[in-house]
N, C-alpha and C. Protein backbone atom coordinates (compact mmCIF):
# COMPACT_ATOMS: atom_id res chain seq x y z
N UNK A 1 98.37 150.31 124.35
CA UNK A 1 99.43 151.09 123.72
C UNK A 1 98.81 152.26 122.98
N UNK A 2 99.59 153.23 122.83
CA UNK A 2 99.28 154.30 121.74
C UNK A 2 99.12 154.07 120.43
N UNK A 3 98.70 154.67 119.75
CA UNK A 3 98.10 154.60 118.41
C UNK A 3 99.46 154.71 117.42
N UNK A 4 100.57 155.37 117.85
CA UNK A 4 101.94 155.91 117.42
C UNK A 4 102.78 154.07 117.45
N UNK A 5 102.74 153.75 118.64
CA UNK A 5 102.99 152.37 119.01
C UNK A 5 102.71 151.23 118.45
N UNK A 6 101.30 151.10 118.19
CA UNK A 6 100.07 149.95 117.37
C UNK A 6 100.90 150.13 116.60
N UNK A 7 101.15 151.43 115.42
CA UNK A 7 101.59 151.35 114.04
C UNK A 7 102.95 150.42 113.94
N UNK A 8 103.82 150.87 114.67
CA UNK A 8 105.08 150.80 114.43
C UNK A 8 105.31 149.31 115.13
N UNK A 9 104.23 148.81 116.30
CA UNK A 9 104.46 147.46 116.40
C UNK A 9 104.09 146.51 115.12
N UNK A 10 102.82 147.00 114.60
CA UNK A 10 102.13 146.49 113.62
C UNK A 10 103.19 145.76 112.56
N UNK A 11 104.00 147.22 112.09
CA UNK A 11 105.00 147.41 111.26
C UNK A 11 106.02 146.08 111.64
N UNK A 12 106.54 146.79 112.47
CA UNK A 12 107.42 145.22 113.22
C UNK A 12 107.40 143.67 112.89
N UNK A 13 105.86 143.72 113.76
CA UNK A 13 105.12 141.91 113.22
C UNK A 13 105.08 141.91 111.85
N UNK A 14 104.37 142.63 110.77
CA UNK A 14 104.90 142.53 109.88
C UNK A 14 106.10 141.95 108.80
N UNK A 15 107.22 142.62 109.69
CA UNK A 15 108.77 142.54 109.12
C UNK A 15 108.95 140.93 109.52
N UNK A 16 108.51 141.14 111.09
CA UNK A 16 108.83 139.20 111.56
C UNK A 16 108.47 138.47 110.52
N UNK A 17 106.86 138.80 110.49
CA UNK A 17 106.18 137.70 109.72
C UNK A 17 106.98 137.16 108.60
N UNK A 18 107.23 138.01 107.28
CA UNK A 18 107.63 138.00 106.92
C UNK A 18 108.95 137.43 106.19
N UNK A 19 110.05 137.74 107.20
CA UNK A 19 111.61 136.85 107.38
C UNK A 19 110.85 135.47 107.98
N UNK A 20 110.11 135.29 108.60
CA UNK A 20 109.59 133.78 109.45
C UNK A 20 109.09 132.66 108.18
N UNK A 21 108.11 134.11 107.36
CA UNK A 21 107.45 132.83 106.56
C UNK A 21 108.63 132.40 105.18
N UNK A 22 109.71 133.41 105.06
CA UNK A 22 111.06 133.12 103.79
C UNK A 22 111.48 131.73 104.77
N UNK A 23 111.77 131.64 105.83
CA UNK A 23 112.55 131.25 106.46
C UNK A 23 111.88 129.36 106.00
N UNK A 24 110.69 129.09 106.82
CA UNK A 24 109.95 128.36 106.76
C UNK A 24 109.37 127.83 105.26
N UNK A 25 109.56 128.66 104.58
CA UNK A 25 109.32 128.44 102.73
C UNK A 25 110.45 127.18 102.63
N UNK A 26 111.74 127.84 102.87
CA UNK A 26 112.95 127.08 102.78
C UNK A 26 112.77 125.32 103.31
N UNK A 27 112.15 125.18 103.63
CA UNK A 27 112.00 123.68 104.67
C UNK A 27 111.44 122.55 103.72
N UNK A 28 111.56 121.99 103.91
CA UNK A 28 111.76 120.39 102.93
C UNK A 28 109.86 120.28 102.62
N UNK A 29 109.65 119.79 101.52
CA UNK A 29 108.11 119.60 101.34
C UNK A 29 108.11 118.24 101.62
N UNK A 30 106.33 118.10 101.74
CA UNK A 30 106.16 116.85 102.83
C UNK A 30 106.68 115.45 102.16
N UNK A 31 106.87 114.69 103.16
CA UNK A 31 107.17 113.32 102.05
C UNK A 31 106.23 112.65 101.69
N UNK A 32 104.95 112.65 101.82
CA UNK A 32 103.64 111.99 101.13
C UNK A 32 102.74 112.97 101.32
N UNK A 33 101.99 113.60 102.01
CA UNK A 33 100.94 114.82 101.39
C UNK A 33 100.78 115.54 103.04
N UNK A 34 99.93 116.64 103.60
CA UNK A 34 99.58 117.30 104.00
C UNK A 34 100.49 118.51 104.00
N UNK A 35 101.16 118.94 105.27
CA UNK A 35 101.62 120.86 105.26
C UNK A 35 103.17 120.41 105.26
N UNK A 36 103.70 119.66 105.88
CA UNK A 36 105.21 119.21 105.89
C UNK A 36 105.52 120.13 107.01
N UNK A 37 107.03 119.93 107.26
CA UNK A 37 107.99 120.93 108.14
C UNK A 37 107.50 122.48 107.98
N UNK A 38 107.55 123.34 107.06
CA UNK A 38 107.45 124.84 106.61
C UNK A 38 105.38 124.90 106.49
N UNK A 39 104.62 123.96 106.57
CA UNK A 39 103.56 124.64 105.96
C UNK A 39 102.62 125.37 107.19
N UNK A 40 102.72 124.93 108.17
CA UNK A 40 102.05 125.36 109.52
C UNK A 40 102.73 126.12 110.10
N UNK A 41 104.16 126.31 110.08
CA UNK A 41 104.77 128.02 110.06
C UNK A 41 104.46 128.93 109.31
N UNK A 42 104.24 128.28 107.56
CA UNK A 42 103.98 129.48 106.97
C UNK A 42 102.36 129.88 107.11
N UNK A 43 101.75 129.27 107.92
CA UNK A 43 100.27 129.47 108.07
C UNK A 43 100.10 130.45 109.08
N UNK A 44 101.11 130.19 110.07
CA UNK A 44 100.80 131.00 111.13
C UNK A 44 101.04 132.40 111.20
N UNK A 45 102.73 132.61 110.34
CA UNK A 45 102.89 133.65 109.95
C UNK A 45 102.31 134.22 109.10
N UNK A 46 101.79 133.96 107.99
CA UNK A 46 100.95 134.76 107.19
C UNK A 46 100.06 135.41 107.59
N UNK A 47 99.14 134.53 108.44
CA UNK A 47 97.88 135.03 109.71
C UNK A 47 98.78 136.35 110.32
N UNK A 48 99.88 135.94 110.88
CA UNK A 48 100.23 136.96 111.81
C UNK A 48 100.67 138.30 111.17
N UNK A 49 101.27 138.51 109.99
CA UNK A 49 101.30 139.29 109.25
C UNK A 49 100.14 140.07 108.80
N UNK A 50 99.16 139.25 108.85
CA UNK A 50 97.59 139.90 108.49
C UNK A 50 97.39 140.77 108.96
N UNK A 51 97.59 139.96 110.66
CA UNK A 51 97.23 140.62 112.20
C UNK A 51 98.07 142.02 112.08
N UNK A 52 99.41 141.88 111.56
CA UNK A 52 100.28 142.44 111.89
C UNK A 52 99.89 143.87 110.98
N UNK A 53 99.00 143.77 109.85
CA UNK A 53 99.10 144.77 108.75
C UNK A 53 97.80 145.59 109.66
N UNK A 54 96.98 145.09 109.99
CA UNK A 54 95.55 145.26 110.83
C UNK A 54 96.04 146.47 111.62
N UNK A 55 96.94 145.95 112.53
CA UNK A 55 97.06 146.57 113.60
C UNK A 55 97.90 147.71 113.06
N UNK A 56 98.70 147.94 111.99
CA UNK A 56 99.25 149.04 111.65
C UNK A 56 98.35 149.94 111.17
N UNK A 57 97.67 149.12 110.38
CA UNK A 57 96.46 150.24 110.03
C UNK A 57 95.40 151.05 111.25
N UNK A 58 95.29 150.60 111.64
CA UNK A 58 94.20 150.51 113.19
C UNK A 58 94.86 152.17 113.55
N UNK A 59 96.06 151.74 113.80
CA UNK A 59 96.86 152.54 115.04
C UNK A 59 97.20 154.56 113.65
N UNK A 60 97.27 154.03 112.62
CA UNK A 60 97.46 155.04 111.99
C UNK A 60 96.29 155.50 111.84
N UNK A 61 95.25 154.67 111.82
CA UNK A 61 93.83 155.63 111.44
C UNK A 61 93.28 156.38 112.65
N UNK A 62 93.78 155.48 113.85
CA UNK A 62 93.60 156.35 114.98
C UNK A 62 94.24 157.13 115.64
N UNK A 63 95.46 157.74 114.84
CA UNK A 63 96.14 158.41 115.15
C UNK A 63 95.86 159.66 114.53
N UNK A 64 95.32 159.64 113.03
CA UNK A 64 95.07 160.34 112.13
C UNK A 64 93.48 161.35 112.60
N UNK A 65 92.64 160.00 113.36
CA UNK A 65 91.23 160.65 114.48
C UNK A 65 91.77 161.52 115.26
N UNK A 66 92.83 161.10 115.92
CA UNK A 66 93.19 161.86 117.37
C UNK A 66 93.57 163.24 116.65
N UNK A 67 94.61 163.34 115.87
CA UNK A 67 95.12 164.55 115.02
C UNK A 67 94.34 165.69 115.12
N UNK A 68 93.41 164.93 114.40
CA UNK A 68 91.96 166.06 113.91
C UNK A 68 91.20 166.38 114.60
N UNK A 69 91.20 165.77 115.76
CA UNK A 69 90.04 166.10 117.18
C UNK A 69 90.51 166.94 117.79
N UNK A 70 92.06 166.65 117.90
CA UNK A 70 92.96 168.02 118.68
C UNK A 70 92.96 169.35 117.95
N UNK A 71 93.42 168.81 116.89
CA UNK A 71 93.21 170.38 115.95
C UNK A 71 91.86 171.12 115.27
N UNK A 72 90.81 170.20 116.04
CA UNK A 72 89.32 171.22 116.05
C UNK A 72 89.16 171.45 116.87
N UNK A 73 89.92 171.20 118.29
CA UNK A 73 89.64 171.95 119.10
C UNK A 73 90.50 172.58 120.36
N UNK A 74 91.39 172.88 119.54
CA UNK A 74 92.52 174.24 119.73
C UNK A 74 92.89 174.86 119.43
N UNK A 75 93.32 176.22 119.76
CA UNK A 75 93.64 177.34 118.77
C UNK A 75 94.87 177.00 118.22
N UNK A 76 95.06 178.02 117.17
CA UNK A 76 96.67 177.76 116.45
C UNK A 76 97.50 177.54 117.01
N UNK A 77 97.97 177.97 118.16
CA UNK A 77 99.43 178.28 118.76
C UNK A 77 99.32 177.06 119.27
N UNK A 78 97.97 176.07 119.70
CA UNK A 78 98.00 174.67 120.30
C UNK A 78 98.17 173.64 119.34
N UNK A 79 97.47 174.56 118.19
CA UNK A 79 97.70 173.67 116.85
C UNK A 79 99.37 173.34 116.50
N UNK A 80 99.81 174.70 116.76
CA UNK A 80 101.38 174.84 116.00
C UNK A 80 102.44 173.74 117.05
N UNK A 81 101.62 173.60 118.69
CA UNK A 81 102.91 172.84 119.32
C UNK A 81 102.46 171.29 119.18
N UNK A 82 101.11 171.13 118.91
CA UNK A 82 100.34 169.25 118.88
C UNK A 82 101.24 169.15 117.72
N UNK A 83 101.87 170.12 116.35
CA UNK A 83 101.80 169.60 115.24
C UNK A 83 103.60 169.53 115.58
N UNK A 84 104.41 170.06 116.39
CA UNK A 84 105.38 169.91 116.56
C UNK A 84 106.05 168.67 117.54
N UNK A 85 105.00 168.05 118.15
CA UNK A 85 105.29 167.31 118.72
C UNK A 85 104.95 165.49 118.38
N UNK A 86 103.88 165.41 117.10
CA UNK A 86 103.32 164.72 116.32
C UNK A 86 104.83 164.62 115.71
N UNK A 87 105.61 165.13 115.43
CA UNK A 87 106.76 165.18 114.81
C UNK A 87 107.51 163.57 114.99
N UNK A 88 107.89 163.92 116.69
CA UNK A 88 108.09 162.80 117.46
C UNK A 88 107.75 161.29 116.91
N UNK A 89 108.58 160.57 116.46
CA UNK A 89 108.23 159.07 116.14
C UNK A 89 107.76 158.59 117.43
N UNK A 90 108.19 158.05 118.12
CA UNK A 90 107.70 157.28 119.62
C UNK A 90 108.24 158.42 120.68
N UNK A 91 107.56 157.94 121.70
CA UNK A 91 108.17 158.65 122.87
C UNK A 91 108.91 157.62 123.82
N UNK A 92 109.86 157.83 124.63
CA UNK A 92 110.48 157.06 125.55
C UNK A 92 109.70 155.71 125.75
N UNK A 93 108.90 156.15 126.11
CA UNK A 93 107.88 155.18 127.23
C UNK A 93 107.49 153.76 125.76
N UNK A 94 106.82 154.20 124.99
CA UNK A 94 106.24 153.32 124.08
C UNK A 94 107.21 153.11 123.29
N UNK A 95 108.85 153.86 122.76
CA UNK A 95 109.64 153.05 122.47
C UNK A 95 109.93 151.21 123.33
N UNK A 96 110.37 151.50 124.49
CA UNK A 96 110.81 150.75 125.55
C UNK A 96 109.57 149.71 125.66
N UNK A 97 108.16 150.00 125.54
CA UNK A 97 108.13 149.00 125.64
C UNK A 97 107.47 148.10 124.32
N UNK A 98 107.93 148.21 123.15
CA UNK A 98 108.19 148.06 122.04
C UNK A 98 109.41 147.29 122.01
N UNK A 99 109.76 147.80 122.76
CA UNK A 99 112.06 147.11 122.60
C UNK A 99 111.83 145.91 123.85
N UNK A 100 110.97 145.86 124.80
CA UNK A 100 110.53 144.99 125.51
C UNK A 100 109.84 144.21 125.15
N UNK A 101 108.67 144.03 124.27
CA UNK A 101 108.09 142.88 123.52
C UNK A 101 109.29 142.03 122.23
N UNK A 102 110.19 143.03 121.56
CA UNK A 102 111.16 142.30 120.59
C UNK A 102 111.70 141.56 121.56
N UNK A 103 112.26 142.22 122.69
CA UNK A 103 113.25 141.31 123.24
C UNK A 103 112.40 139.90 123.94
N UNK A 104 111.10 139.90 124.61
CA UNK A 104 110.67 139.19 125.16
C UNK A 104 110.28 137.63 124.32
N UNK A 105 110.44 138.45 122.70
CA UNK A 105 109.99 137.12 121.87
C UNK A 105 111.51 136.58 121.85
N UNK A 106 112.35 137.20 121.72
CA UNK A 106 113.74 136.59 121.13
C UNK A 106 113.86 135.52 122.23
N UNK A 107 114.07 136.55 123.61
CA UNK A 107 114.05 135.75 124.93
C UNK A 107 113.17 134.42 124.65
N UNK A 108 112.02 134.42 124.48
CA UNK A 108 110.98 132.85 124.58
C UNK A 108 111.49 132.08 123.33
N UNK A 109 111.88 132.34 121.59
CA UNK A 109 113.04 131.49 121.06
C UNK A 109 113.98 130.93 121.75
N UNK A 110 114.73 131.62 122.50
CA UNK A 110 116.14 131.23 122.76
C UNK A 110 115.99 130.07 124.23
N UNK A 111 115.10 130.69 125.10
CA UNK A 111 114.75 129.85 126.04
C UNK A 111 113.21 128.52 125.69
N UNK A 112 112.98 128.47 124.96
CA UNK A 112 111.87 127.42 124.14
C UNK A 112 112.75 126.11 124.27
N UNK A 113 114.03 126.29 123.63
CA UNK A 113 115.20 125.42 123.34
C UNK A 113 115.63 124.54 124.68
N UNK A 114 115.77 125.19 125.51
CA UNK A 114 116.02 124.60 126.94
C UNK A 114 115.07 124.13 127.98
N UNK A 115 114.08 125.00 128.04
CA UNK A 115 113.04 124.76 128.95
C UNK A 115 111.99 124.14 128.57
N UNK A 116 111.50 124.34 127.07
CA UNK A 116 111.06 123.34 126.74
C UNK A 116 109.26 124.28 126.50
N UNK A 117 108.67 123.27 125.47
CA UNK A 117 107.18 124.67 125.55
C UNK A 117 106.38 124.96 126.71
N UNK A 118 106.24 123.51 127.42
CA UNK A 118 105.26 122.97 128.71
C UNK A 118 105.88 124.54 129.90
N UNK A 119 106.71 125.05 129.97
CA UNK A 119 107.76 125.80 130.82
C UNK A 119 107.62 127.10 130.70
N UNK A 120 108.01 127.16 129.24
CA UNK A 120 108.57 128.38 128.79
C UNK A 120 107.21 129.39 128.10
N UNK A 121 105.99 128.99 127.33
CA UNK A 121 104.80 129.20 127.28
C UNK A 121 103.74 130.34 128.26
N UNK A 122 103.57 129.31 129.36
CA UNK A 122 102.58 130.15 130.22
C UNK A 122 103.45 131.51 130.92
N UNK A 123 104.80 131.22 130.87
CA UNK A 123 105.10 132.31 131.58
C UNK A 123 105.29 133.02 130.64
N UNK A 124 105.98 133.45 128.98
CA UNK A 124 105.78 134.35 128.31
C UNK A 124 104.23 135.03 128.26
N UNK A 125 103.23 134.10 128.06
CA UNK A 125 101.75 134.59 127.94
C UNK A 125 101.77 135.02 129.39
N UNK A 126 102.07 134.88 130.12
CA UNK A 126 101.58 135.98 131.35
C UNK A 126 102.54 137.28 131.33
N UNK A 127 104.05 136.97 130.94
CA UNK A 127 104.90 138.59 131.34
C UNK A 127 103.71 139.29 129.88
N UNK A 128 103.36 138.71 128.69
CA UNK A 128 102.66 139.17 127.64
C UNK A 128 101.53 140.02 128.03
N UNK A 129 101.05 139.57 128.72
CA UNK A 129 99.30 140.07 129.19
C UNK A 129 99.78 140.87 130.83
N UNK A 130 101.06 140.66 131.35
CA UNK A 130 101.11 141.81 132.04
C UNK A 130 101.63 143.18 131.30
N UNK A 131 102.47 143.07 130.20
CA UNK A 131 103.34 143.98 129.58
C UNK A 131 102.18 144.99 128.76
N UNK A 132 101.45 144.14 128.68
CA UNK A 132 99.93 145.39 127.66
C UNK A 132 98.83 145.61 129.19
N UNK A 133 99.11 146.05 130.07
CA UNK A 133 98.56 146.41 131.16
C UNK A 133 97.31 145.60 131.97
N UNK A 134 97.54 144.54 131.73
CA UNK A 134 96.30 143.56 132.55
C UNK A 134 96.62 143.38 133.84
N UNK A 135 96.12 143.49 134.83
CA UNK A 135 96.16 143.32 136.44
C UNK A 135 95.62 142.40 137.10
N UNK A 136 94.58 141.59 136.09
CA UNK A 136 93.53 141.03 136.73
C UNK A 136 94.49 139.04 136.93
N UNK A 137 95.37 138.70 138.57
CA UNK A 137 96.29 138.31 138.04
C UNK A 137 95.66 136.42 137.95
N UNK A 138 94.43 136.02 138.26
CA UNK A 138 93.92 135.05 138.39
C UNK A 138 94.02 134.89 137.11
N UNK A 139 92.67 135.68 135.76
CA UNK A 139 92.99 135.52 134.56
C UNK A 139 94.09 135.48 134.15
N UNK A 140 94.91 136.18 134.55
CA UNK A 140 96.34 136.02 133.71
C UNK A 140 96.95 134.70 133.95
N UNK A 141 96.55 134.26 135.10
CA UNK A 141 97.54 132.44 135.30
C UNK A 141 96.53 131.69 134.47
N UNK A 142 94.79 131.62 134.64
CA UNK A 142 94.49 131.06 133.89
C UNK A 142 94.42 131.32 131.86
N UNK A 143 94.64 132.33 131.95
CA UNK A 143 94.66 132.37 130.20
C UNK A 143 95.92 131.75 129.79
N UNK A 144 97.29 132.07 130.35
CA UNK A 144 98.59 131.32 130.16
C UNK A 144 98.75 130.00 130.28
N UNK A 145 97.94 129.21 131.20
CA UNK A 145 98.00 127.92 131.28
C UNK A 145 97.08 127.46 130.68
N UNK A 146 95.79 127.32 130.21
CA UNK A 146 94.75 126.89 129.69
C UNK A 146 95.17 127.29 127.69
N UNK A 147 95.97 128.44 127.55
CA UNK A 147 95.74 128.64 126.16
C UNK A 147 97.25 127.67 125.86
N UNK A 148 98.26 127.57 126.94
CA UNK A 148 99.64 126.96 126.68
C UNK A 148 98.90 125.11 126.54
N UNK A 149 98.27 124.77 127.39
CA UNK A 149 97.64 123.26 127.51
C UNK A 149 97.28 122.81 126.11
N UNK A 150 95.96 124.41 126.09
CA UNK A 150 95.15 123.85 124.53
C UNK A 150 95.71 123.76 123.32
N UNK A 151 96.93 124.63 123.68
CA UNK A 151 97.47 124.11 121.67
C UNK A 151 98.72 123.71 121.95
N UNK A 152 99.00 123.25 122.97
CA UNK A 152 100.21 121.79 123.01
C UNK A 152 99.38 120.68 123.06
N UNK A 153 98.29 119.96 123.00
CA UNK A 153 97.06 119.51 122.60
C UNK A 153 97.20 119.51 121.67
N UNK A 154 96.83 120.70 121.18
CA UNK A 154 96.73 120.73 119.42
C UNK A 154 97.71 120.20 118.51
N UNK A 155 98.73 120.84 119.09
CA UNK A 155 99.84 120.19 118.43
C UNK A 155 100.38 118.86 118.02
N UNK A 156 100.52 118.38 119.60
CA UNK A 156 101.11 116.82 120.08
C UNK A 156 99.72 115.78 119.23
N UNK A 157 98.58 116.08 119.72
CA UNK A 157 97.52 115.00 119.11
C UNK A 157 96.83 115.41 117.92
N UNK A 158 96.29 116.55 117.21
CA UNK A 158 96.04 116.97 116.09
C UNK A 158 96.85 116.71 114.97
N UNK A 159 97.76 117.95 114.72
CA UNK A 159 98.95 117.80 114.04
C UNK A 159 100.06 116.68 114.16
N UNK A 160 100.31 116.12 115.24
CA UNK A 160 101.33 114.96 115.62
C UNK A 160 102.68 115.69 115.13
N UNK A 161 102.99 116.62 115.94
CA UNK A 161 104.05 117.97 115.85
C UNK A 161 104.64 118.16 117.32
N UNK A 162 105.42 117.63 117.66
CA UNK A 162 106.40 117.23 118.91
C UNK A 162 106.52 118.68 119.34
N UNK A 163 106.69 119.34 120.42
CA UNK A 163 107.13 120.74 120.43
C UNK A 163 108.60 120.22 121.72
N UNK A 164 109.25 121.25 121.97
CA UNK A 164 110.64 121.19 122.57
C UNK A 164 109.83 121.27 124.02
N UNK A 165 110.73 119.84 124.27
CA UNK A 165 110.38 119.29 125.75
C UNK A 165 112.19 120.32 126.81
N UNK A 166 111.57 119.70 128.27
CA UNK A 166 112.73 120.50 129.14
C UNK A 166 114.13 119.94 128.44
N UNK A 167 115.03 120.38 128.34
CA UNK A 167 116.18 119.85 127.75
C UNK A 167 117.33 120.95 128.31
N UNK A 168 118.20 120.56 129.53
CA UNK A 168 119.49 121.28 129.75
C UNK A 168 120.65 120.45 129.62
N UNK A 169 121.50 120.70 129.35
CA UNK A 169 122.72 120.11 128.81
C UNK A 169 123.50 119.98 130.13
């Protein structure tokens, strides 16, 4: 993605994080000791919020490089249209697919519920790792299935944290 993009996704995860970890605060504390219902949401989100502040920063500082590289080395009148077009919040392209990752998470909530994680998992992590331009499509089946295996693993026998099995009504 663009550096314009990073920010404003950054920004985004952020905002998620955020409403995720209020959300998950709300949840009953444990009934004898470790994280309870809310504490391994609010772990994850916080992390992801981290991630999320990282990557805003990242994308503005390298946006702020690009700025200055263009405008040392163009004359004014190139200066006057880079600085008119910097104007521009997103462009088409990196709006859309910005509005394609929101929707793709809502989509894997809403379908998690039915299909269940074992299902619904490897194929988000693959439309994921095709949507940020990866081609390479062997890795992509194996990173989706091997990273979906290892922390439903984690989950089910570590934590002893059930995740949503196939379930259609």
């Amino acid at each position: 993605m663009t550096p314009r993009a990073d920010f404003f996704t950054g920004i985004g995860i952020v905002v998620f994080s955020a409403a995720m970890f209020a959300v998950a605060g709300r949840m009953s504390p444990p009934a004898s000791f470790g994280l309870g219902p809310g504490g391994y949401p609010m772990l994850v989100t916080g992390v992801l919020g981290a991630l999320g502040i990282i990557l805003a920063i990242q994308g503005w500082l390298q946006r702020r490089r690009v700025l200055r590289t263009e405008a040392a080395r163009t004359e004014e009148v190139s200066a006057q249209a880079g600085a008119a077009q910097t104007k521009k919040l997103l462009s088409p392209r990196e709006f859309r697919g910005i509005l394609i990752l929101a929707l793709s998470f809502w989509l894997y909530v809403v379908l998690l519920k039915y299909l269940g994680y074992l299902i619904t998992t490897p194929i988000f992590l693959f439309l994921f790792l095709l949507q940020y331009g990866d081609r390479n499509w062997l890795r992509m089946l194996l990173v989706s299935v091997i990273t979906t295996a290892a922390s439903w693993a984690l989950f089910v026998y570590a934590f002893r944290i059930f995740l949503p099995d196939f379930y259609f009504l």
